[in-house]
Protein backbone atom coordinates (compact mmCIF):
# COMPACT_ATOMS: atom_id res chain seq x y z
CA UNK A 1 155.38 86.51 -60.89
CA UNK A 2 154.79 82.71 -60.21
CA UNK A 3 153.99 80.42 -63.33
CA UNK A 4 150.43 78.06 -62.79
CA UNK A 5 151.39 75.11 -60.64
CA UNK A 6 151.57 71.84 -63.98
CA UNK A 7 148.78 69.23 -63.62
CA UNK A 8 151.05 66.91 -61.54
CA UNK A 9 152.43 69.75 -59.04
CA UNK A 10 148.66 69.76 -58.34
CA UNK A 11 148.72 65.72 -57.83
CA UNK A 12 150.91 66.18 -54.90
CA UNK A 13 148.76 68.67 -53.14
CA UNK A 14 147.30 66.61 -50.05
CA UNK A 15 143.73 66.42 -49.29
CA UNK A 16 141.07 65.44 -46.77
CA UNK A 17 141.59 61.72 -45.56
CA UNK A 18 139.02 59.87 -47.27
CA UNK A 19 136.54 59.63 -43.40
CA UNK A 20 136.93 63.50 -42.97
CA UNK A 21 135.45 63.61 -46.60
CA UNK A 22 132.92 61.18 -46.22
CA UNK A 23 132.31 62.53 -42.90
CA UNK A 24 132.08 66.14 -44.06
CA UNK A 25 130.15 65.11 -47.45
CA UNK A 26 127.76 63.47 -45.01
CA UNK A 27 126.06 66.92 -44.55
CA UNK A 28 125.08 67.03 -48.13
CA UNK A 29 121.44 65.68 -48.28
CA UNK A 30 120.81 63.63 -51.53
CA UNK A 31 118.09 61.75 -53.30
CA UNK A 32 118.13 58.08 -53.39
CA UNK A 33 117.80 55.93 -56.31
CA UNK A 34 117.72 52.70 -58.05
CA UNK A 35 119.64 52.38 -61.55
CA UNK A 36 118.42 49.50 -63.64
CA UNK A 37 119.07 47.57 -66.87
CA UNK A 38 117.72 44.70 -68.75
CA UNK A 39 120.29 42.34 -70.68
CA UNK A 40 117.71 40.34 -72.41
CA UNK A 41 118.02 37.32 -70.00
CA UNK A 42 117.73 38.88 -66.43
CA UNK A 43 117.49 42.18 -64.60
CA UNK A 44 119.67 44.41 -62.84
CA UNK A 45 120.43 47.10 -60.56
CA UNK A 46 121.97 48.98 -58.04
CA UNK A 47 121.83 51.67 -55.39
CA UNK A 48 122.75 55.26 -56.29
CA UNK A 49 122.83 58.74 -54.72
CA UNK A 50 124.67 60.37 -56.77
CA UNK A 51 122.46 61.55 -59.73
CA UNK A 52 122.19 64.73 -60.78
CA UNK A 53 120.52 66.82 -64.12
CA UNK A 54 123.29 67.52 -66.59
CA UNK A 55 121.69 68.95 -69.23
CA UNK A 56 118.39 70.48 -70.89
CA UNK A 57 119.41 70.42 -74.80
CA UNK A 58 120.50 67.93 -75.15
CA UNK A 59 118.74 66.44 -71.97
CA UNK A 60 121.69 64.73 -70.12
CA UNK A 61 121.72 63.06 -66.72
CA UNK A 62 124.77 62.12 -64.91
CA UNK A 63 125.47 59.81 -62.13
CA UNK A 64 128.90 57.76 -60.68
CA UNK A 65 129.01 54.25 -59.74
CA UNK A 66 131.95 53.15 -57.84
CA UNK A 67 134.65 50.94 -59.71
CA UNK A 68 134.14 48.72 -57.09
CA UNK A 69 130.77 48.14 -58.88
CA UNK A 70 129.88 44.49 -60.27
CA UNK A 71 126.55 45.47 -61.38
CA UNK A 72 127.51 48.57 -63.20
CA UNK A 73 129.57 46.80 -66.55
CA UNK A 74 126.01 44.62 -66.51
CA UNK A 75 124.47 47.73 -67.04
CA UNK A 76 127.05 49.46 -69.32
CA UNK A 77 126.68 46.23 -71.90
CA UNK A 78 122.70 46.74 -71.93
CA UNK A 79 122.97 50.76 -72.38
CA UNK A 80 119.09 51.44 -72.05
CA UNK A 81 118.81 52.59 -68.04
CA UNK A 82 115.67 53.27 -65.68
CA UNK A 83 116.66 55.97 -63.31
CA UNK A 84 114.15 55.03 -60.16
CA UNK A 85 114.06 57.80 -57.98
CA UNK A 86 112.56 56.53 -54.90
CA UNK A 87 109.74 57.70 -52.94
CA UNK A 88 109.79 57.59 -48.85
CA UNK A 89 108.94 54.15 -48.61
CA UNK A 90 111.05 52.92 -50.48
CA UNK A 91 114.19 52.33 -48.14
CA UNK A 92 113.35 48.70 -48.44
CA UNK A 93 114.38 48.70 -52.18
CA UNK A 94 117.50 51.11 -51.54
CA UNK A 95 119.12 49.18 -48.48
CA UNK A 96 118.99 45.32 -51.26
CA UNK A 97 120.06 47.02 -54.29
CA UNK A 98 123.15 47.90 -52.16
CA UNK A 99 123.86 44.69 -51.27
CA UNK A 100 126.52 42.59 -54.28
CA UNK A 101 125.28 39.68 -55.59
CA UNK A 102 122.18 39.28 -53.71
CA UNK A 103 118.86 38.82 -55.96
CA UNK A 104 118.34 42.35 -55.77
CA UNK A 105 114.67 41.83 -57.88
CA UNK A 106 113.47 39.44 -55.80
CA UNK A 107 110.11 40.51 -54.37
CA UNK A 108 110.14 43.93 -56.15
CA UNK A 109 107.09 44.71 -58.16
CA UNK A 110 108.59 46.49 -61.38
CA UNK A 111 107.61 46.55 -65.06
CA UNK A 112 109.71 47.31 -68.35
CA UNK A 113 110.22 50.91 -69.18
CA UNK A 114 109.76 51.90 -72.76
CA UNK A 115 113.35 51.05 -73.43
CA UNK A 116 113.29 47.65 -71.68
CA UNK A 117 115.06 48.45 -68.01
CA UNK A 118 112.90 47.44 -65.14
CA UNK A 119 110.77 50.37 -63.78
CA UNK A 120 110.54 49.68 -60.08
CA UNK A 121 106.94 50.03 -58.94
CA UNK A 122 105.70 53.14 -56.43
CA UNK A 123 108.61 55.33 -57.11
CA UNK A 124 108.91 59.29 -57.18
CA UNK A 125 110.02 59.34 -60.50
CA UNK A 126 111.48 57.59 -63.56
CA UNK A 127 114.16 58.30 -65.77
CA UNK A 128 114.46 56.30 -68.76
CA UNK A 129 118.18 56.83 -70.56
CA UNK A 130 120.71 55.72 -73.22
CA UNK A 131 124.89 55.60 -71.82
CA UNK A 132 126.35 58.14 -73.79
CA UNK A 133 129.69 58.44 -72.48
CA UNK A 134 131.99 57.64 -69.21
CA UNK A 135 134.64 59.36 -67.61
CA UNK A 136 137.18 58.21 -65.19
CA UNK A 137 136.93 59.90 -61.77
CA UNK A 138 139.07 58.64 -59.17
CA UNK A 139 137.37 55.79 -57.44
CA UNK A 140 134.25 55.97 -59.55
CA UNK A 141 133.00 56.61 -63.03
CA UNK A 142 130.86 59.49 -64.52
CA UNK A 143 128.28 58.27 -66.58
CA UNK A 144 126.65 60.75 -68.72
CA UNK A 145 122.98 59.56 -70.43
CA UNK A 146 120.80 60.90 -72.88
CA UNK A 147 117.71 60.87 -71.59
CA UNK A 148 114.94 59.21 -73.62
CA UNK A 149 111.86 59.34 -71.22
CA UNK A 150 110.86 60.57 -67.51
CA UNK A 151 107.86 61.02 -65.45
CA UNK A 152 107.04 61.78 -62.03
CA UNK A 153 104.23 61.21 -59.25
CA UNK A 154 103.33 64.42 -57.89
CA UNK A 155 101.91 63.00 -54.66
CA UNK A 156 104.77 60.63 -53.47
CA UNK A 157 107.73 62.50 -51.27
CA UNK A 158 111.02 61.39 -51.75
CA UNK A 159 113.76 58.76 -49.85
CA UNK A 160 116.81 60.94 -49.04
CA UNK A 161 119.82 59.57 -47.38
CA UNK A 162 121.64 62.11 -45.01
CA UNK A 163 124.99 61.48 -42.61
CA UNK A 164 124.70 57.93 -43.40
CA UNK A 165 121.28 57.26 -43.19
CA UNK A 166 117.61 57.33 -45.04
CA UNK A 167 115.01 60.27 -44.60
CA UNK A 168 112.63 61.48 -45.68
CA UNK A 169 110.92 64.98 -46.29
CA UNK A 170 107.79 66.10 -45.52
CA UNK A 171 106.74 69.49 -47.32
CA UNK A 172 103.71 70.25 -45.50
């Protein structure tokens, strides 16, 4: 009878090289959307596809920006988020709140949520949310949010991003 391999016996255990992963994780077709904040002075924002439900009661969403992130602590400070999900025609939006330290607002039509983060204009949905609490996940953070708000436009389809690249779906 063998004893459960400790935490760091598991640490040693090789993985996937990080472009099998990606590659591999590729296949794995996600939403695409826009995380937001207001700090009182100026907007911001960035690109996300990793957002998922949490939680009904409470309601929790979750979602992981890369440490690499400079606009994520500007959003952590502000706390109140806008969760943009965006709609097919959108890609526009996605592809400049990727890019650091550009004016990511600049030409996009948005309007403050109910908690005061920017509600980008035309999207699929909107989810407005309070940080609750972050945990440390290798490269990137999990953010876990109460969610305070959300709505959704039945017509729109959504932006998905796939091997790399932006969708979209059409149901019909």
């Amino acid at each position: 009878m063998s004893a459960e391999p400790t935490l760091a016996e598991h640490a040693e255990l090789s993985g996937p090289d990080a472009a099998t992963l990606r590659q591999v994780m590729g296949h794995f077709c996600t939403g695409v959307a826009v995380i937001t904040a207001h700090d009182g002075e100026r907007p911001h924002g960035f690109t996300c596809q990793s957002v998922v439900s949490l939680s009904l009661e409470p309601p929790f969403v979750s979602f992981c920006p890369t440490k690499k992130s400079t606009s994520w602590p500007l959003l952590r400070e502000a706390r109140h988020l806008c969760i943009n999900v965006l709609a097919h025609d959108q890609k526009a939006i996605a592809s400049g709140f990727a890019v650091s330290g550009a004016d990511k607002f600049a030409g996009v039509s948005w309007s403050p949520a109910a908690n005061g983060a920017p509600a980008i204009d035309g999207t699929l949905a909107r989810i407005d949310a309070t940080v609750e609490v972050e945990h440390d996940a290798g490269d990137h953070t999990i953010v876990i949010a109460r969610i305070t708000d959300l709505t959704a436009d039945v017509d729109r389809e959504p932006l998905l991003f796939f091997k790399g690249g932006f969708g979209d779906f059409n149901a019909h």
